[in-house]
Protein backbone atom coordinates (compact mmCIF):
# COMPACT_ATOMS: atom_id res chain seq x y z
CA UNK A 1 0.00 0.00 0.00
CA UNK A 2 1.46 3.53 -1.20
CA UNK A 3 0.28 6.13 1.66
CA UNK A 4 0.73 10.00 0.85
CA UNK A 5 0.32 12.10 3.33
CA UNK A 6 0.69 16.00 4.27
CA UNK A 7 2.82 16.49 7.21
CA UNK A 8 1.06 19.91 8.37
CA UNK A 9 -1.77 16.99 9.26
CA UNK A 10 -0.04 13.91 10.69
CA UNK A 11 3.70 13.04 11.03
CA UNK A 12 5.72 10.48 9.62
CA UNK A 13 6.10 9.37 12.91
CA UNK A 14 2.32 9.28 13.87
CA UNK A 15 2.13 7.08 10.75
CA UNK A 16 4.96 4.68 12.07
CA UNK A 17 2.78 4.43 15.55
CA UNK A 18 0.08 3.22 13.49
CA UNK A 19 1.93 0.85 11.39
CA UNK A 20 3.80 -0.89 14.28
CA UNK A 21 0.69 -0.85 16.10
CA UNK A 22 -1.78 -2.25 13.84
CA UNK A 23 0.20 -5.51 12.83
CA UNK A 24 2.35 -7.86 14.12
CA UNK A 25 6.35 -6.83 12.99
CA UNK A 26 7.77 -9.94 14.98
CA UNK A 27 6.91 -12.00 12.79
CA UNK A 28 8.63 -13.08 9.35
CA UNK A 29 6.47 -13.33 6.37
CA UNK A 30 3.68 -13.47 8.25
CA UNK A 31 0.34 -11.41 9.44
CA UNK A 32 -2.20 -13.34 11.22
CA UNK A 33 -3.45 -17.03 9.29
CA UNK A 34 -1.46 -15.05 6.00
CA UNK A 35 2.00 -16.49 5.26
CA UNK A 36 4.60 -15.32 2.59
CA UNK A 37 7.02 -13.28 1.62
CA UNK A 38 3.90 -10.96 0.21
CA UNK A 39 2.69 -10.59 4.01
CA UNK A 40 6.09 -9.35 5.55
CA UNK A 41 6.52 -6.26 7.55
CA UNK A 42 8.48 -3.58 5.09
CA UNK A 43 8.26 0.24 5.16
CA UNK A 44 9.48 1.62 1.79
CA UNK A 45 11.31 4.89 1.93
CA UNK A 46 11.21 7.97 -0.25
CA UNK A 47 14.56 10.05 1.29
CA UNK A 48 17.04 9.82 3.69
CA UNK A 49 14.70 11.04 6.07
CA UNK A 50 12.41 8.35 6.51
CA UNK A 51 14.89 5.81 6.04
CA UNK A 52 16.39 7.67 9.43
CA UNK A 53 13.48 7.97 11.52
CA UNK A 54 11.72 4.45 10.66
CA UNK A 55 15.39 2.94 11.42
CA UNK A 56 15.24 5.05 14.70
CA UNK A 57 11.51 3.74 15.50
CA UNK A 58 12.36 0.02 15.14
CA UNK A 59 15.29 0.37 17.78
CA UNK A 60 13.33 2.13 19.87
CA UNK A 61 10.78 -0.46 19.95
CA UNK A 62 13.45 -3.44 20.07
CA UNK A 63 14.62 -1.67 22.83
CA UNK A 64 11.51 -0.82 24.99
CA UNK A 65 10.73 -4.87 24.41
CA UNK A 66 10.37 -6.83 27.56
CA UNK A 67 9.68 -10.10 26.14
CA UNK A 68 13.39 -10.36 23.92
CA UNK A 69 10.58 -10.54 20.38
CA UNK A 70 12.83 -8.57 17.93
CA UNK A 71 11.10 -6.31 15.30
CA UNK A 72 11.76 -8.00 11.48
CA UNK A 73 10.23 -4.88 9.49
CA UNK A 74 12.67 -4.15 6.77
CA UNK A 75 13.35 -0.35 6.04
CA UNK A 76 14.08 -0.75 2.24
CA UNK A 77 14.01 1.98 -0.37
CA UNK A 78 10.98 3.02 -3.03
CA UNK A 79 11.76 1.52 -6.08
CA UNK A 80 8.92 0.91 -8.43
CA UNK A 81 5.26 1.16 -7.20
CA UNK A 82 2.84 -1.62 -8.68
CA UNK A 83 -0.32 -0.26 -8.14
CA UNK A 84 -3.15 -3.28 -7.48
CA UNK A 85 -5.56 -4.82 -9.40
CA UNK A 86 -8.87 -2.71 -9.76
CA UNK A 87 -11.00 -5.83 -7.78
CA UNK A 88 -8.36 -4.71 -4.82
CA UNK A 89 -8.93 -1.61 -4.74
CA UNK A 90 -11.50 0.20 -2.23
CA UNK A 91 -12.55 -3.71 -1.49
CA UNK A 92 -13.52 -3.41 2.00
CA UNK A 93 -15.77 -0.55 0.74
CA UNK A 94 -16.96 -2.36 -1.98
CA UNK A 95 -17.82 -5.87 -0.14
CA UNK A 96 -18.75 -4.64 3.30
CA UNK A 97 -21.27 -7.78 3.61
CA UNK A 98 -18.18 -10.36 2.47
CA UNK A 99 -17.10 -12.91 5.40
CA UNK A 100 -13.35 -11.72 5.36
CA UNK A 101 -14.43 -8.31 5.67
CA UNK A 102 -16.96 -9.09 8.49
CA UNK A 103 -14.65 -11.68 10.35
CA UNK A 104 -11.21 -9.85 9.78
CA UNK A 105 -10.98 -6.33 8.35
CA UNK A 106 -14.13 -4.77 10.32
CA UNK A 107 -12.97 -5.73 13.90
CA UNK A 108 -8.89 -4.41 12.65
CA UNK A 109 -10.73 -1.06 12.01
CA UNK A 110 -12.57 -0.81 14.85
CA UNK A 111 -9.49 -1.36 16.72
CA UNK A 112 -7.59 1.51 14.91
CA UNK A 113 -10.23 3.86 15.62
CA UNK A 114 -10.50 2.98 18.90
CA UNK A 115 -6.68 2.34 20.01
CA UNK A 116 -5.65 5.64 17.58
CA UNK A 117 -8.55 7.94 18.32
CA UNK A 118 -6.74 10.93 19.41
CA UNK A 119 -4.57 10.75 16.21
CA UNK A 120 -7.82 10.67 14.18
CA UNK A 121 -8.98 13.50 15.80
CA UNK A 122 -6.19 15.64 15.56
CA UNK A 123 -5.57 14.43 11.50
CA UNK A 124 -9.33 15.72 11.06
CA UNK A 125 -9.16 18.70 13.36
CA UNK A 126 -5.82 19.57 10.95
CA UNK A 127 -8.20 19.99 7.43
């Protein structure tokens, strides 16, 4: 997923605190029942920048962890974007009544909004 964003609204950093805390980045080539190299934990950067502060956010967490679980996310840079198939796109929108959207996507979204509701509040107060 390619995410643009305007930092007068949210920070790249309130984007990583989503990120690492709406997935699992302990675990290789894998999120949830999905497993393969197409379900790993990567952040593709645009500029030195990023590359910086998501390299700086990873050891941070790795070192705030109690329970020795190392982050795997790999900070790798932008190459080529392929954007996805038109049946991908907007799907949870499209197919609200679909079982994997009932069983998996809707209660990951209520969890976002609920666990990152002062970020959306402050990213909508921003426009």
């Amino acid at each position: 997923m390619r995410v643009e964003y305007d930092p007068e609204k949210i920070s790249y950093e309130n984007l990583l605190t989503v990120f690492f805390g709406t997935h699992d980045p302990t675990t290789l080539n894998r999120q949830g029942s999905d497993v393969g190299a197409q379900y790993r934990s990567v952040i593709f950067y645009t500029d030195k920048e990023q590359r910086e502060e998501a390299e700086k956010f990873i050891k941070e967490i790795n070192e705030s962890h109690t329970d020795g679980k190392e982050v795997v996310t790999a900070v790798e840079p932008l190459e080529k974007f392929f954007p996805a198939e038109e049946y991908h796109k907007d799907y949870f929108a499209r197919n609200p009544q679909n079982s994997y959207c009932q069983i998996v996507i809707n209660p990951k979204l209520e969890k976002v909004q609920h666990k990152f509701a002062a970020l959306l509040d402050q990213a909508e107060k921003a426009e």
